[in-house]
Each structure stands twice: as structure tokens, then as C-alpha cells.
PDB file of N, CA and C in Angstrom:
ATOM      1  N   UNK A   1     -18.838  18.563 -11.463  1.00  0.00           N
ATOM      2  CA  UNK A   1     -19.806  18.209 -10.435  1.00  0.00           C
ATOM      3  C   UNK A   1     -19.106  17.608  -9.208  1.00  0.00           C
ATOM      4  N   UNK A   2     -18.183  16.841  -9.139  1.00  0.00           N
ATOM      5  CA  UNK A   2     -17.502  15.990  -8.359  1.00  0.00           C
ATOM      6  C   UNK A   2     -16.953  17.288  -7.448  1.00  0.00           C
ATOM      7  N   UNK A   3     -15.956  18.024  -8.309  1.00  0.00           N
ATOM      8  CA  UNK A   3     -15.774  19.058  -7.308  1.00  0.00           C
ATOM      9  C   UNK A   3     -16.337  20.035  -6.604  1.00  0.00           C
ATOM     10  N   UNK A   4     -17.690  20.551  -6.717  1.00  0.00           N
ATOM     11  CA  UNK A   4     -18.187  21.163  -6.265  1.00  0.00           C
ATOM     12  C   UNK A   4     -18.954  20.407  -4.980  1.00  0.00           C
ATOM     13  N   UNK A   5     -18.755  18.934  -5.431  1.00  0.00           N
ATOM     14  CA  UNK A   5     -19.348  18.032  -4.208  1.00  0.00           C
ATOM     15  C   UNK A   5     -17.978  18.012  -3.042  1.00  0.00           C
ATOM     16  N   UNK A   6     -16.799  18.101  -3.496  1.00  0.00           N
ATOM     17  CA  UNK A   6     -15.651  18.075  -2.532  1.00  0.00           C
ATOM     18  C   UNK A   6     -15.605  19.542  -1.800  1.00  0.00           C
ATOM     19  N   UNK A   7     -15.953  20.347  -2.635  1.00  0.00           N
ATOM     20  CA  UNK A   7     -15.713  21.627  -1.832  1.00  0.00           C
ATOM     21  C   UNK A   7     -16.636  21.933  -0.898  1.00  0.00           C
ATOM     22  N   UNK A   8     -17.891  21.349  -1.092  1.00  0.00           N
ATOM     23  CA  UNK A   8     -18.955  21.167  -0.580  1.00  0.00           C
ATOM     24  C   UNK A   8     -18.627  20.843   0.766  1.00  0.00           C
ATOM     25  N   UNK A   9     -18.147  19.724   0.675  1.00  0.00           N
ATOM     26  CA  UNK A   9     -17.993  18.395   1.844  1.00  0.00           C
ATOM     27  C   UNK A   9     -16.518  19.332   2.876  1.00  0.00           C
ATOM     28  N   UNK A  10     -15.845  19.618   1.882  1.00  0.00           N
ATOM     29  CA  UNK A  10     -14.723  20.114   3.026  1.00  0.00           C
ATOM     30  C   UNK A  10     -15.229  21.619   3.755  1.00  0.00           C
ATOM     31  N   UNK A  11     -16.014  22.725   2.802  1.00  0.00           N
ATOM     32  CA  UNK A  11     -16.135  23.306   3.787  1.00  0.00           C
ATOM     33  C   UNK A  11     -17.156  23.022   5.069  1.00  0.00           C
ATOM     34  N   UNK A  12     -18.227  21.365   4.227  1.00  0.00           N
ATOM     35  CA  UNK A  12     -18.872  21.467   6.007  1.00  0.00           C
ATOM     36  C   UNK A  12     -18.002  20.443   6.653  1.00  0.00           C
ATOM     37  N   UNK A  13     -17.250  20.128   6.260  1.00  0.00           N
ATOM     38  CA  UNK A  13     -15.822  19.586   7.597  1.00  0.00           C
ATOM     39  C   UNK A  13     -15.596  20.527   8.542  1.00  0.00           C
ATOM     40  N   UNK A  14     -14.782  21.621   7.759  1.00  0.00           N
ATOM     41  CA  UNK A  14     -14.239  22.541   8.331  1.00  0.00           C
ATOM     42  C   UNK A  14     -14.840  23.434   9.302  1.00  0.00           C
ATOM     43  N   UNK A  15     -16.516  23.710   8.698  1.00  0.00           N
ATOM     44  CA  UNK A  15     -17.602  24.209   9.636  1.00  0.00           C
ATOM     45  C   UNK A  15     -17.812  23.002  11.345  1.00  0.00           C
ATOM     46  N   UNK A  16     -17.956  22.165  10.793  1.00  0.00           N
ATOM     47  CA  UNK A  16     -17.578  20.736  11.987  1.00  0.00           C
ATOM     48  C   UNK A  16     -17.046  20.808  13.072  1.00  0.00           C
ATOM     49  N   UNK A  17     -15.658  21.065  12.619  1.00  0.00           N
ATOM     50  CA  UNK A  17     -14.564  21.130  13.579  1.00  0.00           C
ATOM     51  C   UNK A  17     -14.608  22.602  13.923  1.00  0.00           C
ATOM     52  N   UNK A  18     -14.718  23.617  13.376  1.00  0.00           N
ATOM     53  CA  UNK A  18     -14.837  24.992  13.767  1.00  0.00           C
ATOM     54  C   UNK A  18     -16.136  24.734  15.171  1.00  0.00           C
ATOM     55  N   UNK A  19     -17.352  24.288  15.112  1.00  0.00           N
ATOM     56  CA  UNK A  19     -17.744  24.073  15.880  1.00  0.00           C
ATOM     57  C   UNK A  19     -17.545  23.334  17.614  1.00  0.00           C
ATOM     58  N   UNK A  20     -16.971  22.669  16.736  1.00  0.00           N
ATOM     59  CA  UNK A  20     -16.567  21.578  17.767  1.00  0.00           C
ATOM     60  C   UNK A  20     -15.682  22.580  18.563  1.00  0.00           C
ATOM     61  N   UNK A  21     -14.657  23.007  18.225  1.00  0.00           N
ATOM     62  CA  UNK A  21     -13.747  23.527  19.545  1.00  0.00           C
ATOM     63  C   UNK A  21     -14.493  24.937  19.748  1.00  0.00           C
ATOM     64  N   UNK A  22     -15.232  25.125  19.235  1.00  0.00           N
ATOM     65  CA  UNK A  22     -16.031  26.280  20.507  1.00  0.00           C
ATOM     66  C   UNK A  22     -16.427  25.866  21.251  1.00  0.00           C
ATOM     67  N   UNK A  23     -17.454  24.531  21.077  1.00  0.00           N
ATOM     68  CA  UNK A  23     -18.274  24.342  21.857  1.00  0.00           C
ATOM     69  C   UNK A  23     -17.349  23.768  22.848  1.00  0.00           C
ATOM     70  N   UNK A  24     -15.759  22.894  22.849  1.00  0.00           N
ATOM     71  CA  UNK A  24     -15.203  22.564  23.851  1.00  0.00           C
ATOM     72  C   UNK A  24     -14.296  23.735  24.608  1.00  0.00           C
ATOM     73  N   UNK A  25     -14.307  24.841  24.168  1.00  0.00           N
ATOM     74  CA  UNK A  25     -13.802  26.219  24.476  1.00  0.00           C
ATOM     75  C   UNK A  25     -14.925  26.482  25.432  1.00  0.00           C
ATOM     76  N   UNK A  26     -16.065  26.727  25.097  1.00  0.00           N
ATOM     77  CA  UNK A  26     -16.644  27.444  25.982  1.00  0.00           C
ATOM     78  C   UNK A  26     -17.343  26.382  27.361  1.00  0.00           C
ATOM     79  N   UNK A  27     -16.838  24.667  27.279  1.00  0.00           N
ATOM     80  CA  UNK A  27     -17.250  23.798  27.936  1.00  0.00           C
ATOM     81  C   UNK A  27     -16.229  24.053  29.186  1.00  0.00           C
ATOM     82  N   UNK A  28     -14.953  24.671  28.677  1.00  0.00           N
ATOM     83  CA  UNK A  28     -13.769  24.431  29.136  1.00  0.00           C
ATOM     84  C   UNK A  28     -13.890  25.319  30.328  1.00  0.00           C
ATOM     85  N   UNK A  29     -14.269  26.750  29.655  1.00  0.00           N
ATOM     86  CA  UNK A  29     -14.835  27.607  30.623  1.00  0.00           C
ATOM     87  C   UNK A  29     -15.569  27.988  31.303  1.00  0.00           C
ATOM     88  N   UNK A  30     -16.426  27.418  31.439  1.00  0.00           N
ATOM     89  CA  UNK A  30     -17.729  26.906  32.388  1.00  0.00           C
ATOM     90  C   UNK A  30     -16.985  25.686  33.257  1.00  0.00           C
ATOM     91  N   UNK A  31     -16.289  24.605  33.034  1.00  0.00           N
ATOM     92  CA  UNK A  31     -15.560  24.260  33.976  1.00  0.00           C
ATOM     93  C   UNK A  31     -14.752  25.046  35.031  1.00  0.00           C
ATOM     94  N   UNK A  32     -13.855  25.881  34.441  1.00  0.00           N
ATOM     95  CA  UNK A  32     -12.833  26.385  35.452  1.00  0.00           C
ATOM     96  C   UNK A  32     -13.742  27.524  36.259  1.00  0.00           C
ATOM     97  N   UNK A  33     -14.880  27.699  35.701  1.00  0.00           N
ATOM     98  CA  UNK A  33     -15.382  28.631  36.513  1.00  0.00           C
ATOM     99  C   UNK A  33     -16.265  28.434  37.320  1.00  0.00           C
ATOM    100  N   UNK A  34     -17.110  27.180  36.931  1.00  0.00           N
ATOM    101  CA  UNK A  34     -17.347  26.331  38.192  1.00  0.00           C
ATOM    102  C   UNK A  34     -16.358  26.065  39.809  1.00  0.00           C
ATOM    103  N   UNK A  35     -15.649  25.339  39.227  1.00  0.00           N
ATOM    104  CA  UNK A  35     -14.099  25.252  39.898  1.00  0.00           C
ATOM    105  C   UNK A  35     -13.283  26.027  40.857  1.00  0.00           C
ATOM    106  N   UNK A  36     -13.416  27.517  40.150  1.00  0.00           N
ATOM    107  CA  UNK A  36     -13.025  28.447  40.583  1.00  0.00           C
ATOM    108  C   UNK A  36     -13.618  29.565  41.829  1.00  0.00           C
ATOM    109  N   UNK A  37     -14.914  29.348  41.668  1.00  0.00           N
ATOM    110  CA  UNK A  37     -15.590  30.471  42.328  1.00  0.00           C
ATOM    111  C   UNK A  37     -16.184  29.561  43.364  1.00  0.00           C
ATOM    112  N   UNK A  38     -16.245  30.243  44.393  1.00  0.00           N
ATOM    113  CA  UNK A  38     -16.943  29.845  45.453  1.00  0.00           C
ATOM    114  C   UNK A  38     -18.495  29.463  45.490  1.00  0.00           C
ATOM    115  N   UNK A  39     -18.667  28.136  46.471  1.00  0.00           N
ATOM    116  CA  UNK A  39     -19.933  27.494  46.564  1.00  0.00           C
ATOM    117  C   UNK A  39     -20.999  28.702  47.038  1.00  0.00           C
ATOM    118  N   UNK A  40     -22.300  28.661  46.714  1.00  0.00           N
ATOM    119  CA  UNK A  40     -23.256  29.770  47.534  1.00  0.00           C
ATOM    120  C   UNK A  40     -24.377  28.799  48.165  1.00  0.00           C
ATOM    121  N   UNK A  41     -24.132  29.434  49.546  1.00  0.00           N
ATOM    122  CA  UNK A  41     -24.142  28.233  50.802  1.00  0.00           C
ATOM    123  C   UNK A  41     -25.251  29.320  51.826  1.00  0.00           C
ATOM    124  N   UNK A  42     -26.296  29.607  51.068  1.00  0.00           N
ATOM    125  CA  UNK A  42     -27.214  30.730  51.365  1.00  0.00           C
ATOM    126  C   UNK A  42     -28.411  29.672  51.715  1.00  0.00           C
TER     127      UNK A  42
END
């Protein structure tokens, strides 16, 4: 039982952090592309 509670727990770690750097991946890129492209001054 114990282990199925650890395997449990690490793969939603691992789901966690898998999340996490997408969501700062795709934060990252919405920055530079902010950044990057010109203001629209319409």
C-alpha cells in the first residue's frame, strides 16, 4: 500500500513540474513576442 501511495505521489510530482515549465515556456514566449513585434498605433 505504501508504495503504491509513493508512486502515486511521484508521478503527480512529476506531472507538477512537467506543468510548470510549459506553462513558463509558453509565458516565456508571449514575452519575447510581446517585446519583439511592433506597437499597433492605429
Amino acid at each position: 500500500m505504501v508504495k503504491k501511495l509513493l508512486v502515486i505521489a511521484g508521478l503527480l510530482g512529476a506531472a507538477v513540474y512537467v506543468a510548470k515549465k510549459v506553462k513558463d515556456a509558453n509565458d516565456e514566449r508571449a514575452l519575447w513576442h510581446e517585446a519583439t513585434t511592433s506597437p499597433d498605433l492605429r
